[in-house]
PDB file of N, CA and C in Angstrom:
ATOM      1  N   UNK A   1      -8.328  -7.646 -19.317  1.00  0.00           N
ATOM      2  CA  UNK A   1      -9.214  -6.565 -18.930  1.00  0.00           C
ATOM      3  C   UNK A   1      -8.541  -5.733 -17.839  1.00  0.00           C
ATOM      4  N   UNK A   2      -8.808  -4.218 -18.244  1.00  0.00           N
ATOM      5  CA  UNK A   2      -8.062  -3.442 -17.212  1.00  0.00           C
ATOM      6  C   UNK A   2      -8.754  -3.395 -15.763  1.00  0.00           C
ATOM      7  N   UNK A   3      -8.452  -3.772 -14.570  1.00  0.00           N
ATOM      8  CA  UNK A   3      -8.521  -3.426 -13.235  1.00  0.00           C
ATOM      9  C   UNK A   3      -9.115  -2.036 -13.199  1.00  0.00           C
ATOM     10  N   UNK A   4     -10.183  -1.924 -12.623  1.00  0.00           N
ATOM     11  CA  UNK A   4     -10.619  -0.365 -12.145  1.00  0.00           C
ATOM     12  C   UNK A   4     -10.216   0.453 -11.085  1.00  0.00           C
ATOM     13  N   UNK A   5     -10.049   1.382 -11.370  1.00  0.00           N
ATOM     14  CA  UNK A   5      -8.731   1.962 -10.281  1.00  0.00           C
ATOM     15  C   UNK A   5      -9.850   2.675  -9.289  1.00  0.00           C
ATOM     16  N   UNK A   6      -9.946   2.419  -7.776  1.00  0.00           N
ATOM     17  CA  UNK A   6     -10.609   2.685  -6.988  1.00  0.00           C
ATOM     18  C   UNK A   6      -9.882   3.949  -6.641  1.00  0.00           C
ATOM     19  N   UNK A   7     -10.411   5.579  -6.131  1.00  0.00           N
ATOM     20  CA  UNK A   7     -10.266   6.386  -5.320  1.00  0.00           C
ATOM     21  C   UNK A   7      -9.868   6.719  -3.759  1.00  0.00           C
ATOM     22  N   UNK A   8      -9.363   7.338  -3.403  1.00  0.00           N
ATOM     23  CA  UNK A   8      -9.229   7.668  -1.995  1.00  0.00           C
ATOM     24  C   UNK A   8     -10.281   8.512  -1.866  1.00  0.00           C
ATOM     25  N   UNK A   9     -11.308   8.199  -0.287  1.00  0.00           N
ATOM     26  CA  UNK A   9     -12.708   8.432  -0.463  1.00  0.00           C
ATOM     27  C   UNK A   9     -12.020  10.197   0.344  1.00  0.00           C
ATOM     28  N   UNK A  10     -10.912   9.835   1.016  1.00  0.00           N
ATOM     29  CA  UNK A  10     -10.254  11.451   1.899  1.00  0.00           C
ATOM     30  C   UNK A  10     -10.145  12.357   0.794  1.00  0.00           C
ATOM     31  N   UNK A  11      -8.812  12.003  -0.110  1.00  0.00           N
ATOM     32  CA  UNK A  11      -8.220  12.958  -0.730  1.00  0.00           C
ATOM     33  C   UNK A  11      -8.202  12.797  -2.751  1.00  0.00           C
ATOM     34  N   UNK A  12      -9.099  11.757  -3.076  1.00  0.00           N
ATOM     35  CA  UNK A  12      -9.448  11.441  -4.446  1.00  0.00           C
ATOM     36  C   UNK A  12      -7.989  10.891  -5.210  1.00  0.00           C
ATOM     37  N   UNK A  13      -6.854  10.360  -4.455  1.00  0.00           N
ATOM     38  CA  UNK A  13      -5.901   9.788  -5.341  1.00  0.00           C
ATOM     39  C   UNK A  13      -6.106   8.487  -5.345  1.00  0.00           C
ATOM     40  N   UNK A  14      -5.459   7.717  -6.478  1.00  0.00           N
ATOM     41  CA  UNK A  14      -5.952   6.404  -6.702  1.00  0.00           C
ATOM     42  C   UNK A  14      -5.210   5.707  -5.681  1.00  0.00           C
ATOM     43  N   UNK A  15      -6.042   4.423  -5.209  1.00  0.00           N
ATOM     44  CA  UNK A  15      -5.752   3.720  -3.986  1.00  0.00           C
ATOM     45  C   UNK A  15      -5.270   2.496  -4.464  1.00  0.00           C
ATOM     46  N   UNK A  16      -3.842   1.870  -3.533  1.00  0.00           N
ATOM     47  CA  UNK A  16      -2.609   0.755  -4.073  1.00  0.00           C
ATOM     48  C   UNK A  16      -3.702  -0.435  -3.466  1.00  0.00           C
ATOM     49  N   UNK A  17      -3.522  -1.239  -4.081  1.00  0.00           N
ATOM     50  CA  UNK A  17      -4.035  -2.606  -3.175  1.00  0.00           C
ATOM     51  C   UNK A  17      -2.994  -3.395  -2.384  1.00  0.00           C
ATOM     52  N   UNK A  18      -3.284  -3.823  -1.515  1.00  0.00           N
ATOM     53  CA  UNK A  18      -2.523  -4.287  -0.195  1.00  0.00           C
ATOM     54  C   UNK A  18      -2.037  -5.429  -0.697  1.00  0.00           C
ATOM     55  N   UNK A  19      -1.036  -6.019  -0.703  1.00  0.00           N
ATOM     56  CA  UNK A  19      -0.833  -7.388  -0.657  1.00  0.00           C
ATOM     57  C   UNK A  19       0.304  -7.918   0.990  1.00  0.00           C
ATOM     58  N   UNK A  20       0.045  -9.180   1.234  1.00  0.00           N
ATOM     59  CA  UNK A  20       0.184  -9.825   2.367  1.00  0.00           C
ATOM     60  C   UNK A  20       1.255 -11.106   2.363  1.00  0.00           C
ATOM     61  N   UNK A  21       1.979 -11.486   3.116  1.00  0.00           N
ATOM     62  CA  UNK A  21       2.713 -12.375   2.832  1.00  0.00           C
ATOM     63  C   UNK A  21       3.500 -12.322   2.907  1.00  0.00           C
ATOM     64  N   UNK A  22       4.711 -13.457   2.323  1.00  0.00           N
ATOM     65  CA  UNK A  22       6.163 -13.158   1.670  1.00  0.00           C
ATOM     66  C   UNK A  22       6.110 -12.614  -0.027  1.00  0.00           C
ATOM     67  N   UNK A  23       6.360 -11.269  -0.283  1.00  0.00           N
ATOM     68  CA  UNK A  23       6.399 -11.102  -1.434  1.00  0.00           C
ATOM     69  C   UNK A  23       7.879 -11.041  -1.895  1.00  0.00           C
ATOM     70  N   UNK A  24       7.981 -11.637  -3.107  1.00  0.00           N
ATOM     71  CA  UNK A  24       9.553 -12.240  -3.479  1.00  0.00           C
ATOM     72  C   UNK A  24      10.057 -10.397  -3.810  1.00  0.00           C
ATOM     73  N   UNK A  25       9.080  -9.754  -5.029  1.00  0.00           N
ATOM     74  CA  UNK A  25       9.879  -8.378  -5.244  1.00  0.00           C
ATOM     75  C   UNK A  25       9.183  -7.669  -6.116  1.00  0.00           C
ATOM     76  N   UNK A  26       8.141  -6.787  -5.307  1.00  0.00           N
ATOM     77  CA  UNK A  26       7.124  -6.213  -5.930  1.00  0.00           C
ATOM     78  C   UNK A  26       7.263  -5.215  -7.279  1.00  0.00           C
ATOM     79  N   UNK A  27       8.504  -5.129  -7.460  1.00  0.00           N
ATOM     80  CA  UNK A  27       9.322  -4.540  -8.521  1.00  0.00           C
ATOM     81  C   UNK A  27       8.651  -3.327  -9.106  1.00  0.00           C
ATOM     82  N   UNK A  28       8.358  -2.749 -10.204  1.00  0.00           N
ATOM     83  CA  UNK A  28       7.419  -1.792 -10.531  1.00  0.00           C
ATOM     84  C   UNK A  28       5.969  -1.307 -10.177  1.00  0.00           C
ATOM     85  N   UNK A  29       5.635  -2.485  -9.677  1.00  0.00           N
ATOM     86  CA  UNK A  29       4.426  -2.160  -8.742  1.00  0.00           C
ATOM     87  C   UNK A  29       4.372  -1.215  -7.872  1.00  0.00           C
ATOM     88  N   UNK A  30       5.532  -1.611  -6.787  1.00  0.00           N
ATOM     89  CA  UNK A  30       5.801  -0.698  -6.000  1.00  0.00           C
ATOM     90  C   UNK A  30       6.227   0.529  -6.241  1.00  0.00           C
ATOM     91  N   UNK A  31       6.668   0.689  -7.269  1.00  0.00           N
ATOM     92  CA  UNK A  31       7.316   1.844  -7.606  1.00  0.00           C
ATOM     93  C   UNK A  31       6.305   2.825  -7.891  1.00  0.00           C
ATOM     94  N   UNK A  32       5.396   2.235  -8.612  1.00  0.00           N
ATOM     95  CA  UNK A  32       4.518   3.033  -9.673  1.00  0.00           C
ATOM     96  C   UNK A  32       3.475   3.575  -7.963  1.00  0.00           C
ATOM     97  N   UNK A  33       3.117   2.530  -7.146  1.00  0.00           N
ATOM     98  CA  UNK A  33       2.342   3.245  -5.872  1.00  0.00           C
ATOM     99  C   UNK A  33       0.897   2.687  -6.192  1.00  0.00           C
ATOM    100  N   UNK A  34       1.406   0.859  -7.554  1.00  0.00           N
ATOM    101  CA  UNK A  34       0.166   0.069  -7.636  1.00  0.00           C
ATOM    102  C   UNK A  34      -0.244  -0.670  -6.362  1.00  0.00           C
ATOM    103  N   UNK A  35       0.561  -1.241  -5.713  1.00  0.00           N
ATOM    104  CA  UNK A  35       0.426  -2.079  -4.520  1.00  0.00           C
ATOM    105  C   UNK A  35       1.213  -1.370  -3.601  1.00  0.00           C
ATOM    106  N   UNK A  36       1.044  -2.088  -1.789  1.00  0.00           N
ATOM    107  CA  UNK A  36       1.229  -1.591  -0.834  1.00  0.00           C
ATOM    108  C   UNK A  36       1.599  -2.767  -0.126  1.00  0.00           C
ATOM    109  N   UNK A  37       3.082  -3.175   0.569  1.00  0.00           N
ATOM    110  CA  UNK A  37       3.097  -4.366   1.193  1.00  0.00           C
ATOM    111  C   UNK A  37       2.646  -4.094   2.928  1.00  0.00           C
ATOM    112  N   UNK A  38       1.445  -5.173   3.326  1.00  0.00           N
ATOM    113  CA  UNK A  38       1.111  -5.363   4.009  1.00  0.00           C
ATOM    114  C   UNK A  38       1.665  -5.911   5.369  1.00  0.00           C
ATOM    115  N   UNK A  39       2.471  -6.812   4.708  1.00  0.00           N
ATOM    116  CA  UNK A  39       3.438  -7.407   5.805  1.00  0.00           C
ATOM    117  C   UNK A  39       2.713  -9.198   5.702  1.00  0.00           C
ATOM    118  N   UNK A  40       3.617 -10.228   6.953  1.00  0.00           N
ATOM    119  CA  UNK A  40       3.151 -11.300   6.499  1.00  0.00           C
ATOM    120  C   UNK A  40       1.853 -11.576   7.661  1.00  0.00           C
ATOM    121  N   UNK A  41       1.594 -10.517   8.961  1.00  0.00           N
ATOM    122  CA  UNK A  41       0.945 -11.257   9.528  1.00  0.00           C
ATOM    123  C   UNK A  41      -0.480 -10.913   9.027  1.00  0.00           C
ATOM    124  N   UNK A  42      -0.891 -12.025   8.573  1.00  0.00           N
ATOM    125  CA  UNK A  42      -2.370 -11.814   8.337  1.00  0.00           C
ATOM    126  C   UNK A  42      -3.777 -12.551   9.211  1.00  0.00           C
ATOM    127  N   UNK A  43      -4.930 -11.544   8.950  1.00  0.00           N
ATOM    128  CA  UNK A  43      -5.970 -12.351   9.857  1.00  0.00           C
ATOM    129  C   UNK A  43      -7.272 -11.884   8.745  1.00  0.00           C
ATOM    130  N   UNK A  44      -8.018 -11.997   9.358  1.00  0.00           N
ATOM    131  CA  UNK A  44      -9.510 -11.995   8.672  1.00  0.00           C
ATOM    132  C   UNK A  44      -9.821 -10.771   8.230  1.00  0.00           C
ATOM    133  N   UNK A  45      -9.574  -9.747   9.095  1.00  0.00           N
ATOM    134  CA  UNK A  45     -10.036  -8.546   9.231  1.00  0.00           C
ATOM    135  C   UNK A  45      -9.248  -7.600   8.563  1.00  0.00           C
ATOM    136  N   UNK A  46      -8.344  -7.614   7.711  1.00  0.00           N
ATOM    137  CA  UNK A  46      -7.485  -6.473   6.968  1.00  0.00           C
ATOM    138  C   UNK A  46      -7.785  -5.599   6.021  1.00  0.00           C
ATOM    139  N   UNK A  47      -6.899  -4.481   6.064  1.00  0.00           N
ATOM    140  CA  UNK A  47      -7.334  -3.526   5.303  1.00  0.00           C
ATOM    141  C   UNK A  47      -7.149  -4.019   3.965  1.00  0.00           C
ATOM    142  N   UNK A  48      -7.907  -3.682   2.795  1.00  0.00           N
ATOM    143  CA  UNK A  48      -6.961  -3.825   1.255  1.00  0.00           C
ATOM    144  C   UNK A  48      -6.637  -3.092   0.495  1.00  0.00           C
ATOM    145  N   UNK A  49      -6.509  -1.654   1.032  1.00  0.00           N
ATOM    146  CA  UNK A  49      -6.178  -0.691   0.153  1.00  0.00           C
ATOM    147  C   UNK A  49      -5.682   0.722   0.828  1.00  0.00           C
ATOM    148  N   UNK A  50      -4.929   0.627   0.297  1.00  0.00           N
ATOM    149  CA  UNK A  50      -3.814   1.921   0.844  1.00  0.00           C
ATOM    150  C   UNK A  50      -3.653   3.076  -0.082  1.00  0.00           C
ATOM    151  N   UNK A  51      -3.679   4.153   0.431  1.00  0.00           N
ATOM    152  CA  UNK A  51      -3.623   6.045   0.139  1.00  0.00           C
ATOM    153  C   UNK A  51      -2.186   6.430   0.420  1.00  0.00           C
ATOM    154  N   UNK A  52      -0.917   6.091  -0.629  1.00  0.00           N
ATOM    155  CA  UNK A  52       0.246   7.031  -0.539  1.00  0.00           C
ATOM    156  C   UNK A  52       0.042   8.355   0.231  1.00  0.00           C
ATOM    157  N   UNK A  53      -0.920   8.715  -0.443  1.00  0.00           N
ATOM    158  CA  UNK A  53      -1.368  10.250  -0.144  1.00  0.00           C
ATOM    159  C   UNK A  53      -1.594  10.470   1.278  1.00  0.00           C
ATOM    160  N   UNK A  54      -2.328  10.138   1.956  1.00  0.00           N
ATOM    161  CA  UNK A  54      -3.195   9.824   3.104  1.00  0.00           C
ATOM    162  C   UNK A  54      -2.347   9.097   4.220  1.00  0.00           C
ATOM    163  N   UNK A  55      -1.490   8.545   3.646  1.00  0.00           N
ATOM    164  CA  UNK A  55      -1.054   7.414   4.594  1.00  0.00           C
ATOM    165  C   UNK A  55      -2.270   6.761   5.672  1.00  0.00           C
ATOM    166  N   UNK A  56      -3.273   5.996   4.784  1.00  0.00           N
ATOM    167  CA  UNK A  56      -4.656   5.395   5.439  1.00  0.00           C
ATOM    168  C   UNK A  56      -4.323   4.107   4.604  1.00  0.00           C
ATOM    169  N   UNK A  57      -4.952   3.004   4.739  1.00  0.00           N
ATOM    170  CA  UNK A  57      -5.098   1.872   4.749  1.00  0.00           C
ATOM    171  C   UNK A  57      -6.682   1.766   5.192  1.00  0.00           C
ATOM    172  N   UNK A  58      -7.259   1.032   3.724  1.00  0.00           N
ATOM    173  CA  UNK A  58      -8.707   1.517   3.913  1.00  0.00           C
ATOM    174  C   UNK A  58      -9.480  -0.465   4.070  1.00  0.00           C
ATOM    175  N   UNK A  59     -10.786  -0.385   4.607  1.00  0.00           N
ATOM    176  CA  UNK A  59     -11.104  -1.167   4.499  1.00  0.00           C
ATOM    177  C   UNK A  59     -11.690  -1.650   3.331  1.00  0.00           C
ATOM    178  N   UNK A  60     -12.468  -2.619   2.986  1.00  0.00           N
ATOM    179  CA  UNK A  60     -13.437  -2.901   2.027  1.00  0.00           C
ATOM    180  C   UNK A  60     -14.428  -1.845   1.603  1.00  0.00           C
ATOM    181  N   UNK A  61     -14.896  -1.621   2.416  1.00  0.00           N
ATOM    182  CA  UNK A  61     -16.750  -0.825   2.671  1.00  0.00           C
ATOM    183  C   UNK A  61     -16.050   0.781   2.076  1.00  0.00           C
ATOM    184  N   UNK A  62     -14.588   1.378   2.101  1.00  0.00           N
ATOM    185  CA  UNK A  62     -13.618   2.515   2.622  1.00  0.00           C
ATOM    186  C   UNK A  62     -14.419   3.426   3.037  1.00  0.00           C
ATOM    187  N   UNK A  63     -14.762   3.205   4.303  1.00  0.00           N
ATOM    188  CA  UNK A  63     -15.458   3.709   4.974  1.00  0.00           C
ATOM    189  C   UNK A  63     -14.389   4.009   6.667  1.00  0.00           C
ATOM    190  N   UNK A  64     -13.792   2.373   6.861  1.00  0.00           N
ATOM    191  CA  UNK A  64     -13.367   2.880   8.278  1.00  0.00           C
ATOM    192  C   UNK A  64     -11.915   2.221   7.129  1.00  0.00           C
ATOM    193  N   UNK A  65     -10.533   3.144   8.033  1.00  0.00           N
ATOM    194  CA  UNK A  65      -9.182   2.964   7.607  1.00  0.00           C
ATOM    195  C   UNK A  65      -8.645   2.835   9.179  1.00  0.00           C
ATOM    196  N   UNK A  66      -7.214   2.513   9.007  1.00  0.00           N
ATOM    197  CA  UNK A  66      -6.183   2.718   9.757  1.00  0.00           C
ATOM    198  C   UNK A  66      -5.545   4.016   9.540  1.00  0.00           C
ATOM    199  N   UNK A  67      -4.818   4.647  10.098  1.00  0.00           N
ATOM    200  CA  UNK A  67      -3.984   5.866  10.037  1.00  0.00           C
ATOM    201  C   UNK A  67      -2.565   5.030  10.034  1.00  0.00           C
ATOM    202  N   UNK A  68      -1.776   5.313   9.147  1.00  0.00           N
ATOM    203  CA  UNK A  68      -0.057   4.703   9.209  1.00  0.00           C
ATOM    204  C   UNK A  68       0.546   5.981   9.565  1.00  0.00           C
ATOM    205  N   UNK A  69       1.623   5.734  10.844  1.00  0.00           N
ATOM    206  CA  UNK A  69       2.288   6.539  11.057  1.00  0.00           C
ATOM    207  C   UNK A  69       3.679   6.458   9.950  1.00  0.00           C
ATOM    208  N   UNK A  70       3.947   4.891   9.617  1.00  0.00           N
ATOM    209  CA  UNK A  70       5.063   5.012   8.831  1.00  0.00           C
ATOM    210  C   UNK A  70       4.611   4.259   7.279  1.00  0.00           C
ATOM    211  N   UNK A  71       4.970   4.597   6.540  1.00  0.00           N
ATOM    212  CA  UNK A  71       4.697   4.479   5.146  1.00  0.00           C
ATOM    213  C   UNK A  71       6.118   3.604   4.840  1.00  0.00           C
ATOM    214  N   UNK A  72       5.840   2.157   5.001  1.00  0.00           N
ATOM    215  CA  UNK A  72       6.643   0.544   4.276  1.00  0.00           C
ATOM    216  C   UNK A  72       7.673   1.258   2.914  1.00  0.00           C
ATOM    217  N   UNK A  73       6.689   2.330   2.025  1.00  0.00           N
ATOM    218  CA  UNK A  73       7.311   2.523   0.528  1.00  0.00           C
ATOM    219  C   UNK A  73       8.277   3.207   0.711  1.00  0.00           C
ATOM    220  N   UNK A  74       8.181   4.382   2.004  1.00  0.00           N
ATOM    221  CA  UNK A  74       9.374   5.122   2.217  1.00  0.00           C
ATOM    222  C   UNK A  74      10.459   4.549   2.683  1.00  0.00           C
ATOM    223  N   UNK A  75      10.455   3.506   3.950  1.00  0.00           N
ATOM    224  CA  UNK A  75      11.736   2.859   4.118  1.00  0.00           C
ATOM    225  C   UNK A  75      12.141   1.996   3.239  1.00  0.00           C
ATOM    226  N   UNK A  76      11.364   1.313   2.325  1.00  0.00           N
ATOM    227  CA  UNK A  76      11.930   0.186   1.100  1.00  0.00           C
ATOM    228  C   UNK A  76      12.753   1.145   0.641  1.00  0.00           C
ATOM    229  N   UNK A  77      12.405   2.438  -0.072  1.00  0.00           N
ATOM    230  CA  UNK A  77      13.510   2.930  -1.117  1.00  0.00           C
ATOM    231  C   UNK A  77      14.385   3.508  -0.451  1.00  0.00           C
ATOM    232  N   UNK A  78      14.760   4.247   1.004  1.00  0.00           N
ATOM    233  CA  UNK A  78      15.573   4.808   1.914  1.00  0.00           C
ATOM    234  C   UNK A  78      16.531   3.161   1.600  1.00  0.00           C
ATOM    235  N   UNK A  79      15.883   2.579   2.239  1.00  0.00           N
ATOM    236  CA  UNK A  79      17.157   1.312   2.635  1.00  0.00           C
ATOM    237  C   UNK A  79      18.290   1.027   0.900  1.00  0.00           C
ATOM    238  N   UNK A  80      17.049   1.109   0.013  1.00  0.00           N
ATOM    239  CA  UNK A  80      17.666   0.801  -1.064  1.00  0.00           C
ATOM    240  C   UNK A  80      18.699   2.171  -1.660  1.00  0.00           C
ATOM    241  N   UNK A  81      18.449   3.108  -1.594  1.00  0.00           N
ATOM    242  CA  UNK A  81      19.158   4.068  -1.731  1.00  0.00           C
ATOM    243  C   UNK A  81      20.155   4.298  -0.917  1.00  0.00           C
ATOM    244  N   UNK A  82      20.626   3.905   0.074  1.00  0.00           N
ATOM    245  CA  UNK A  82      21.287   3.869   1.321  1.00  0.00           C
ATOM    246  C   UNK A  82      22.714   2.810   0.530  1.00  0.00           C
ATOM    247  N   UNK A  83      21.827   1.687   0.284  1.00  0.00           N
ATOM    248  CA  UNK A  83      22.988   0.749   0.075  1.00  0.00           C
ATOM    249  C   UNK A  83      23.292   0.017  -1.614  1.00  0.00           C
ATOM    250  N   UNK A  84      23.334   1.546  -2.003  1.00  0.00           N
ATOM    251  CA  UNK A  84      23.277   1.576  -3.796  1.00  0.00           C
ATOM    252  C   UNK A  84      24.824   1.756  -3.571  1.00  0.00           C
ATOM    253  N   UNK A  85      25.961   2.155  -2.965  1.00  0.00           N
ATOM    254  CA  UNK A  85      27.355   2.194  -2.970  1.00  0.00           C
ATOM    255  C   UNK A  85      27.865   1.214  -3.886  1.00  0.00           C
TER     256      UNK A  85
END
C-alpha cells in the first residue's frame, strides 16, 4: 500500500520524513527528497518531517517547525561531488 504523501502546511510541497540514527545509505531516497537525515541524536520530542522547500522541519501536529539554517541534503551531495575525482 502506497504511503500518503503529506504537504508542507507553508509552501504545499510534499514533506520528506525524518529518519534518525546511523543510516547505512539512504540511496534514492535521498535523492528523490523522500527522506531527510535527522542525525543520530535523538530524544522524545523530534521533528518528523522536513520541507526541502522551506528548509522547516515540522512537527507531528505541523503546526510548530524548526527553521534549518543548513539543509544535511545540500552538504551530502557537495561532499559527494567534491570527491567524485
Amino acid at each position: 500500500m502506497k504511503e500518503k504523501e503529506i504537504k508542507c502546511p507553508n509552501c504545499g510541497e510534499n514533506l520528506a520524513k525524518i529518519i534518525y540514527g546511523l543510516v547505512p545509505d539512504p540511496g534514492e531516497a535521498l535523492k528523490k527528497k523522500k527522506v531527510f537525515i535527522g542525525g543520530c541524536m535523538i530524544s522524545d520530542n523530534d521533528p518528523i518531517y522536513h520541507c526541502y522547500n522551506c528548509r522547516r522541519s515540522y512537527f507531528k501536529n505541523l503546526k510548530d517547525y524548526i527553521e534549518e539554517a543548513n539543509d544535511i541534503f545540500d552538504d551530502y551531495y557537495a561532499t559527494k561531488e567534491e570527491n567524485k575525482d
